[in-house]
Protein backbone atom coordinates (compact mmCIF):
# COMPACT_ATOMS: atom_id res chain seq x y z
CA UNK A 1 93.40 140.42 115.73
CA UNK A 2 94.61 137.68 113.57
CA UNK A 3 97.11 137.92 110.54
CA UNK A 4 96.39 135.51 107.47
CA UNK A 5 99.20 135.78 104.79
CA UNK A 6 98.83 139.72 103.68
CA UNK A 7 95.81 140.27 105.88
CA UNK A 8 95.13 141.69 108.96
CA UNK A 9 91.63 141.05 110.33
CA UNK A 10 89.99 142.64 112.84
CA UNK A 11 86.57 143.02 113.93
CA UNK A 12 85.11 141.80 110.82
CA UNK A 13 87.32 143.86 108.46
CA UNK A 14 90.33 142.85 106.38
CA UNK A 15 93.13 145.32 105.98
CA UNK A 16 95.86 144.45 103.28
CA UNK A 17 99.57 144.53 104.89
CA UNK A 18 101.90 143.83 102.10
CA UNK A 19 102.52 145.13 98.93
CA UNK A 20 100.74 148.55 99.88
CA UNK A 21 102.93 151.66 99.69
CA UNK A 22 102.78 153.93 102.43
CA UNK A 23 100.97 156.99 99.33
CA UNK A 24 98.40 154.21 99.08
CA UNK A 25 97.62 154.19 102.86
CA UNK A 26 97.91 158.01 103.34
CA UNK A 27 94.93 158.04 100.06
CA UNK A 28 93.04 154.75 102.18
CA UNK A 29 93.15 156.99 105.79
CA UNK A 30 91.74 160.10 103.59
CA UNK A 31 88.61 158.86 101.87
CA UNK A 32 87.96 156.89 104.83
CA UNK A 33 87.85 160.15 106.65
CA UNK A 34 85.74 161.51 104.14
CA UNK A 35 83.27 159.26 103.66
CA UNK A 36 82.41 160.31 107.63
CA UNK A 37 81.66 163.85 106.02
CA UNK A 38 78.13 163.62 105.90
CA UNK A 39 77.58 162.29 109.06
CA UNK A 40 79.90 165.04 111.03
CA UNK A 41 77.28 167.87 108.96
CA UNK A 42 74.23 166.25 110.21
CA UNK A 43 74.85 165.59 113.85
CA UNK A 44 77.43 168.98 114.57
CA UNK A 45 75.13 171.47 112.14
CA UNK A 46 71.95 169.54 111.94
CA UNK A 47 72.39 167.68 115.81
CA UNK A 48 70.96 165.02 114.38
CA UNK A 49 70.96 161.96 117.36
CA UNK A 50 71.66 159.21 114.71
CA UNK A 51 74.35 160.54 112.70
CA UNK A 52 76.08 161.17 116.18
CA UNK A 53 76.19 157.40 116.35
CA UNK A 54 77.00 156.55 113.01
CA UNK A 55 80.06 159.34 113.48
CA UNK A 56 80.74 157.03 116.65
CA UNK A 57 80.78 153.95 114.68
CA UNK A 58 83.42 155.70 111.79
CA UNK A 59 85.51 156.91 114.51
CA UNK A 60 85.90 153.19 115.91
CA UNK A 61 86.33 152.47 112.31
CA UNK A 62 89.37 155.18 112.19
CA UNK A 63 91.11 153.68 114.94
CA UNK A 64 90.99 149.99 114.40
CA UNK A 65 92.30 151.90 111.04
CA UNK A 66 95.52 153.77 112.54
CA UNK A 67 96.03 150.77 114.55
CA UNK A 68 96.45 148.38 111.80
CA UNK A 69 99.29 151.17 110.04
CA UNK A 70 100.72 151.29 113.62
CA UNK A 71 101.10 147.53 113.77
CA UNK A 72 102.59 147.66 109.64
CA UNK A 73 105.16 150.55 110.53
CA UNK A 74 106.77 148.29 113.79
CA UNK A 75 106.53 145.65 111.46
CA UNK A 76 108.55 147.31 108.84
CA UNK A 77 110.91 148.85 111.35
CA UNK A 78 111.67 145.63 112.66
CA UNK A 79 112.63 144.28 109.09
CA UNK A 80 114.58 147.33 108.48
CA UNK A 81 118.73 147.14 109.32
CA UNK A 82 119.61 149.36 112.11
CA UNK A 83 121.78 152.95 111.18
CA UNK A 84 124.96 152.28 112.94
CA UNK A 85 125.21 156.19 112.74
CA UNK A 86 121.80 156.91 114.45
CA UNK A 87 123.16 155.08 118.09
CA UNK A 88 124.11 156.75 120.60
């Protein structure tokens, strides 16, 4: 994983860091769950041997995904100032 300016890339796919609110990356992680739709029908209703790969492929997909908003939350947290209140 390598991070160019407001990019993120890794394996092949960009993912924008900055200037994205966290709505816009809660609408992102939805349609990229349902474009896998069609492909969870075919291979749990239909048990279609392809689309069980192609659902493989999306999930990889999902969690190179949730790893990149993992990676911008720390980063965000880290920026943040810390709550004197919330120490303990």
């Amino acid at each position: 994983m390598e991070f160019t300016g407001k990019f993120f890339k890794f394996a092949n796919i960009k993912f924008k860091t900055i200037g994205i609110n966290e709505m816009n990356r809660y609408e992102e992680l939805v349609n990229l769950v349902q474009t896998f739709e069609k492909d969870f029908a075919k291979f749990y209703n239909n048990h279609n041997h392809s689309a069980g790969i192609r659902l493989r492929k999306h999930m990889q997909i999902l969690r190179r995904f949730a790893k990149n908003i993992r990676i911008e939350v720390q980063m965000q947290n880290n920026q943040f100032p810390e709550n004197p209140t919330t120490k303990k």
